[in-house]
N, C-alpha and C. Protein backbone atom coordinates (compact mmCIF):
# COMPACT_ATOMS: atom_id res chain seq x y z
N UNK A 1 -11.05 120.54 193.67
CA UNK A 1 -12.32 121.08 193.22
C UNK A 1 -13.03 121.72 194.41
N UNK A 2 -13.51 123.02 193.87
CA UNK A 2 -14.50 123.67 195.29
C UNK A 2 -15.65 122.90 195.62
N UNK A 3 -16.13 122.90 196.85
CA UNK A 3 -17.13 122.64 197.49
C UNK A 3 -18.58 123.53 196.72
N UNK A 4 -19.62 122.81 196.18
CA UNK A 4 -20.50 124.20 195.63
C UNK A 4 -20.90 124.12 197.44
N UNK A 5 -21.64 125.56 196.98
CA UNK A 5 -21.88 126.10 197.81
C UNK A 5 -24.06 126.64 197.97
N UNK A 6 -24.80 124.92 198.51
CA UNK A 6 -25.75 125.42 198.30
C UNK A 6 -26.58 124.47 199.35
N UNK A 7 -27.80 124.80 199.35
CA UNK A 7 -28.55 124.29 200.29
C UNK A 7 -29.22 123.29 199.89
N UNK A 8 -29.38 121.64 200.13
CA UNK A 8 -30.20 121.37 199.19
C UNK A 8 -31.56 121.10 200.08
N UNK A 9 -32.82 120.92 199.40
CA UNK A 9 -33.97 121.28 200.15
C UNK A 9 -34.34 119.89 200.56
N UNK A 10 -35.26 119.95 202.11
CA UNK A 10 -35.74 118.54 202.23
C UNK A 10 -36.98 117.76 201.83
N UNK A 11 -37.13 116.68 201.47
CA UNK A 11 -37.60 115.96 200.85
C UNK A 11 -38.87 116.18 201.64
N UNK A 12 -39.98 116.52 200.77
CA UNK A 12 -41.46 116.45 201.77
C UNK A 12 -42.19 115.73 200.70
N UNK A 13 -43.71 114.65 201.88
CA UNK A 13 -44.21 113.87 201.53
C UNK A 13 -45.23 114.39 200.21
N UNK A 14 -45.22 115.70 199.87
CA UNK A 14 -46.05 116.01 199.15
C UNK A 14 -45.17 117.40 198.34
N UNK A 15 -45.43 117.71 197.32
CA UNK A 15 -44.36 118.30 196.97
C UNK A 15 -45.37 120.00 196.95
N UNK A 16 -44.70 120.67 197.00
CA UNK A 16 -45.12 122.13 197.44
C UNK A 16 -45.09 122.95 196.09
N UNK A 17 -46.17 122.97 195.08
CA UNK A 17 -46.05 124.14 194.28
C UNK A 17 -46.34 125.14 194.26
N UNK A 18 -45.36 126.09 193.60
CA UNK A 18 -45.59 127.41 193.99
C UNK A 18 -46.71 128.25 193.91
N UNK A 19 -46.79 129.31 194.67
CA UNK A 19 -48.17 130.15 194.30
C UNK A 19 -48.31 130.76 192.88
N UNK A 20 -49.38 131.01 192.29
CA UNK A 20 -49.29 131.51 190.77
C UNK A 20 -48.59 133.34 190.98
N UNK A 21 -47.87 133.57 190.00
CA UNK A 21 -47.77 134.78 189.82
C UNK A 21 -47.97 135.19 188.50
N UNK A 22 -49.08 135.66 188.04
CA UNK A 22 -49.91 136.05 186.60
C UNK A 22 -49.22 137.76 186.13
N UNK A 23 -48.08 137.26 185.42
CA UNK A 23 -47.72 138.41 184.58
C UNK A 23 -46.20 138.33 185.19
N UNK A 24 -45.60 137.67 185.57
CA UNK A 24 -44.11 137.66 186.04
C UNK A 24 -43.33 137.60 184.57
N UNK A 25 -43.54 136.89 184.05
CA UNK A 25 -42.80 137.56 182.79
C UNK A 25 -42.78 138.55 181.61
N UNK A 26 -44.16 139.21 182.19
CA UNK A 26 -44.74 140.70 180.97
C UNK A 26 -43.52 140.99 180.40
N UNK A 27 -42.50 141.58 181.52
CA UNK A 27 -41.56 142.93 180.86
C UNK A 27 -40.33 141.87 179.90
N UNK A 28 -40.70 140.46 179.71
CA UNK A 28 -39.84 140.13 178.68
C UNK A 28 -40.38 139.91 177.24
N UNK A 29 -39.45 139.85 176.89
CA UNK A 29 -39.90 139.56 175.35
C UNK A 29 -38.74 138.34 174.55
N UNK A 30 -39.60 138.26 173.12
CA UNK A 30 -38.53 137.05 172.46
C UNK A 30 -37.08 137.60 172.18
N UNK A 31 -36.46 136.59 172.00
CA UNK A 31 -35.05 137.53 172.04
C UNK A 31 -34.92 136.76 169.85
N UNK A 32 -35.00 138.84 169.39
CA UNK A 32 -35.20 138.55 168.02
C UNK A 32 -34.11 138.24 167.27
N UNK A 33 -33.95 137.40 166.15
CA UNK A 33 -32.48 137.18 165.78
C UNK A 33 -32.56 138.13 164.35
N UNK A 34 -30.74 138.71 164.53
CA UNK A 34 -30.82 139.29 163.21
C UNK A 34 -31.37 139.41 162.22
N UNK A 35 -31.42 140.18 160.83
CA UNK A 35 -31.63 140.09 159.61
C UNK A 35 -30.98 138.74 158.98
N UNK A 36 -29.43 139.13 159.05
CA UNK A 36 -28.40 138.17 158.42
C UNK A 36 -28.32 137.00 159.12
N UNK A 37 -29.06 136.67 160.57
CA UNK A 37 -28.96 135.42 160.74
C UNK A 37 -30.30 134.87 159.83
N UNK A 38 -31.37 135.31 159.96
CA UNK A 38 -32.56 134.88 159.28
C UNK A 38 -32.45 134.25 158.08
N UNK A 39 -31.59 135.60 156.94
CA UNK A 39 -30.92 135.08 155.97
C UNK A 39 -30.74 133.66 155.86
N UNK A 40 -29.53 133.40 156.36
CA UNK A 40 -28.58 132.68 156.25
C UNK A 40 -29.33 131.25 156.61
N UNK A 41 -29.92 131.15 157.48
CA UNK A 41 -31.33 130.00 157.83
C UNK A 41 -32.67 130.07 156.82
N UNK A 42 -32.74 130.89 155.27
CA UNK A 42 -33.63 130.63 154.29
C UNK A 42 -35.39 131.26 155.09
N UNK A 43 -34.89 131.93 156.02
CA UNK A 43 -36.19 132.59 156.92
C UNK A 43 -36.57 133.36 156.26
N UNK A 44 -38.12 133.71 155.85
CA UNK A 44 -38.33 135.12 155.01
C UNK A 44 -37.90 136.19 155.87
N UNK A 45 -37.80 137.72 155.11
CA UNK A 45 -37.34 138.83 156.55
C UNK A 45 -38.66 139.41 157.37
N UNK A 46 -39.96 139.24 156.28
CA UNK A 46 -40.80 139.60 156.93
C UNK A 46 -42.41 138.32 157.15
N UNK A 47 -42.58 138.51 157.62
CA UNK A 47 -43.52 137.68 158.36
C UNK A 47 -44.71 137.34 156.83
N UNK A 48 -44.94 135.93 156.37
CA UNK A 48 -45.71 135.72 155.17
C UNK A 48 -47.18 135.79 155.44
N UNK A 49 -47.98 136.43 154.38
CA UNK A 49 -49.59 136.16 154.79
C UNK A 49 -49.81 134.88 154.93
N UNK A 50 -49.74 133.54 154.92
CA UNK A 50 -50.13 132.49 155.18
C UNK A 50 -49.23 131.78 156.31
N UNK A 51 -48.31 132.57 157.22
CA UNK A 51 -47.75 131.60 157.79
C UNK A 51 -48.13 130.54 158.64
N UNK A 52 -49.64 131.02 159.32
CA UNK A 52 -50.28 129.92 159.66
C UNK A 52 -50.58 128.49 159.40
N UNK A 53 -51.06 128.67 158.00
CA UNK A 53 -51.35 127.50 157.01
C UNK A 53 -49.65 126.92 156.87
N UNK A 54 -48.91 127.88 156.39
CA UNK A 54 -47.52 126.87 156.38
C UNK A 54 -46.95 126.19 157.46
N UNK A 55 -46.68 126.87 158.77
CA UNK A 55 -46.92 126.57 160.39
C UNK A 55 -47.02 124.83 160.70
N UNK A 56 -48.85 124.87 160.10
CA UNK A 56 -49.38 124.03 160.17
C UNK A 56 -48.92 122.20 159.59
N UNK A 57 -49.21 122.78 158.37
CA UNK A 57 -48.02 121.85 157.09
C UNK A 57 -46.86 121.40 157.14
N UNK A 58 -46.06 122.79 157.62
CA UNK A 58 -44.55 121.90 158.11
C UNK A 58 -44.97 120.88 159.50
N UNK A 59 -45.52 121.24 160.26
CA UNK A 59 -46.05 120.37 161.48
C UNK A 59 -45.93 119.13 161.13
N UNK A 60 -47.04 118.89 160.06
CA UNK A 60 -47.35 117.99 159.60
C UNK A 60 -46.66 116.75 159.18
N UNK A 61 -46.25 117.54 157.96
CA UNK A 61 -44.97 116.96 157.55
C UNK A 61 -43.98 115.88 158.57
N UNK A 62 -43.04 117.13 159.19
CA UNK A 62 -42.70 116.40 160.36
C UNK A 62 -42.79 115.47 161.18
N UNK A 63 -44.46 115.67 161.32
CA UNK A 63 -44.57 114.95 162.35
C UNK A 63 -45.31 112.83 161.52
N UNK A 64 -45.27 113.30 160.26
CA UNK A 64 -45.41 111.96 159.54
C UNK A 64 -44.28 111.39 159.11
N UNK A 65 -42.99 112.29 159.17
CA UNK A 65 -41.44 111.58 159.03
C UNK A 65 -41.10 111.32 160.58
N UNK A 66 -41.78 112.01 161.12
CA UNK A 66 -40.66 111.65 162.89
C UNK A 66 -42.10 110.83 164.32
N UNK A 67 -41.73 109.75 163.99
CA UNK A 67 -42.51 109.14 164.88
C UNK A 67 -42.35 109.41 166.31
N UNK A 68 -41.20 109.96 166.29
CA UNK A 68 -41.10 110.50 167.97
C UNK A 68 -42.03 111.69 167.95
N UNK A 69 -42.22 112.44 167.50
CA UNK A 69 -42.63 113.86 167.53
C UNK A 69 -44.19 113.54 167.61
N UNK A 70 -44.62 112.20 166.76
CA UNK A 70 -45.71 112.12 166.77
C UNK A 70 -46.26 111.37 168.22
N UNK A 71 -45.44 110.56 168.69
CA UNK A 71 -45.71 110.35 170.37
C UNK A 71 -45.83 111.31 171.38
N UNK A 72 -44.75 111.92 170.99
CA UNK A 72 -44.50 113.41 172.04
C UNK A 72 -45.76 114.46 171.83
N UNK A 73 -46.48 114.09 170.79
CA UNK A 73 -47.91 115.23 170.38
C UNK A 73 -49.09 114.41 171.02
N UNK A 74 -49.33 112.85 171.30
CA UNK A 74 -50.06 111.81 171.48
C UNK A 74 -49.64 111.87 172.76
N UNK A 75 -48.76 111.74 173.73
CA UNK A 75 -48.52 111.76 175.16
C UNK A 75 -48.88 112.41 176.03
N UNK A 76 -49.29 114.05 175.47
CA UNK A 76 -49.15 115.34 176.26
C UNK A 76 -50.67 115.54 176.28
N UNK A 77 -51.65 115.13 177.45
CA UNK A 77 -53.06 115.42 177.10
C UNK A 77 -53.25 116.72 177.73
N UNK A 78 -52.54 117.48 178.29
CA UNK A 78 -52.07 118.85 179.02
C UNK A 78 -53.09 118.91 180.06
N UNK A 79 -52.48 117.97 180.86
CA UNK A 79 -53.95 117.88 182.27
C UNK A 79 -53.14 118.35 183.06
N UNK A 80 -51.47 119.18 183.39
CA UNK A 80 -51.04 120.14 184.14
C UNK A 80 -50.54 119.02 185.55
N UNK A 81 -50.17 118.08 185.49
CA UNK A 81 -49.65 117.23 186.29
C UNK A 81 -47.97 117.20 186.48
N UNK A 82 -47.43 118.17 185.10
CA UNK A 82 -45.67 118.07 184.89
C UNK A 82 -45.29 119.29 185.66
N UNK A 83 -46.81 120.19 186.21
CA UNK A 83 -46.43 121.38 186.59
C UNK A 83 -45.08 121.74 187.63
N UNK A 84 -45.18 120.93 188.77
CA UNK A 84 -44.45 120.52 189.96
C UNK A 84 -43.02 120.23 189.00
N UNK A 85 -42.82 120.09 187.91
CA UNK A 85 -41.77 119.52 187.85
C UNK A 85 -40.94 119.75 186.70
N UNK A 86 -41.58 121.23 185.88
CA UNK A 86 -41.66 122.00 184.76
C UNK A 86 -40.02 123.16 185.82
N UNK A 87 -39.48 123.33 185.50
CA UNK A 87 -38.13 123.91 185.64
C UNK A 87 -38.67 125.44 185.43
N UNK A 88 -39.34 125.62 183.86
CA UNK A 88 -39.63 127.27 183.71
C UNK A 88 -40.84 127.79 184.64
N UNK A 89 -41.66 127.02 184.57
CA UNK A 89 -42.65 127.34 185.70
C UNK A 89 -42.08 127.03 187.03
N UNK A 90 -41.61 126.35 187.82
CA UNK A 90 -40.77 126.59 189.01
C UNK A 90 -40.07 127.98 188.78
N UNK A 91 -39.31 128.42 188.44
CA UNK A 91 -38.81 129.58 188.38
C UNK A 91 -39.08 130.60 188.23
N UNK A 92 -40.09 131.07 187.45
CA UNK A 92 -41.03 132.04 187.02
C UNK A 92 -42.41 132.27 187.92
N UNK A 93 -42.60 131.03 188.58
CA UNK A 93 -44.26 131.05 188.71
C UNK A 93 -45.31 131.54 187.66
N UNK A 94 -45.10 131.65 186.93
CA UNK A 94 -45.77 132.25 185.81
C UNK A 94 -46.74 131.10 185.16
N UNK A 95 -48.50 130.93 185.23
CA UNK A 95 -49.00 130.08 184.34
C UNK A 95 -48.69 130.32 183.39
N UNK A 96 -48.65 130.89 182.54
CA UNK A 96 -48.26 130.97 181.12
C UNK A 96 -46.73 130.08 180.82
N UNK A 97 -46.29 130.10 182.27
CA UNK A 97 -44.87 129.82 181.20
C UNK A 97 -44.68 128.17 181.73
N UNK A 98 -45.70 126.98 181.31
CA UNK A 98 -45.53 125.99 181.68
C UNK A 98 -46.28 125.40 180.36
N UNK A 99 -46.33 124.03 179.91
CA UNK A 99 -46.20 123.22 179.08
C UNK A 99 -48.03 123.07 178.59
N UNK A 100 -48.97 122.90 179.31
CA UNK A 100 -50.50 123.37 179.89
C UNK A 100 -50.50 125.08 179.61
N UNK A 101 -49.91 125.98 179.74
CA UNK A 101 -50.38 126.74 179.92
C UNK A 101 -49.53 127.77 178.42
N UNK A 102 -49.14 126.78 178.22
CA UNK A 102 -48.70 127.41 176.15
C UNK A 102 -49.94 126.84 175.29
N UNK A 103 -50.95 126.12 175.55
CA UNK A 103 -51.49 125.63 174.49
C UNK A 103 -52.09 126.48 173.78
């Protein structure tokens, strides 16, 4: 097996987050899935006047069958403390693209 080939970084008493970069991910966008995949997943093709309200409801739903989901909604008071340790925001620098900064 090869040797990888990488640096790994040293351990400091305080951990170093990155500087903000506001708009590092503008020039992307969602990556849209087919017609026929939509289909095939019972997705309408075009976007419903109430999807909000439905949005909402399925949430709901969910989240009164799945007690995990309902911890994982109860856990997250988004006080921006996972920042340091958020993978997409490390990579991006981007506020927007961290867990706090989707709400």
């Amino acid at each position: 097996m090869a040797k990888a080939d990488f640096e790994t970084p040293e351990l400091q008493e305080y951990v170093e987050v990155p500087e903000l970069v506001a708009g590092t991910m503008a020039h992307l966008s969602p990556f849209v899935a087919k017609p026929d995949h939509n289909t095939d997943l019972n997705f309408p093709g075009e976007l419903v006047d109430d999807w909000h309200d439905k949005a909402i409801a399925k949430l709901d739903d969910l989240r009164s069958r799945f007690r995990s989901l309902q911890v994982y909604l109860d856990s997250c008071v988004k006080c921006g403390s996972c920042t340091d340790k958020c993978h997409y925001f490390l990579g991006t620098k981007d506020p927007k693209n961290m867990p706090v900064g989707r709400q």
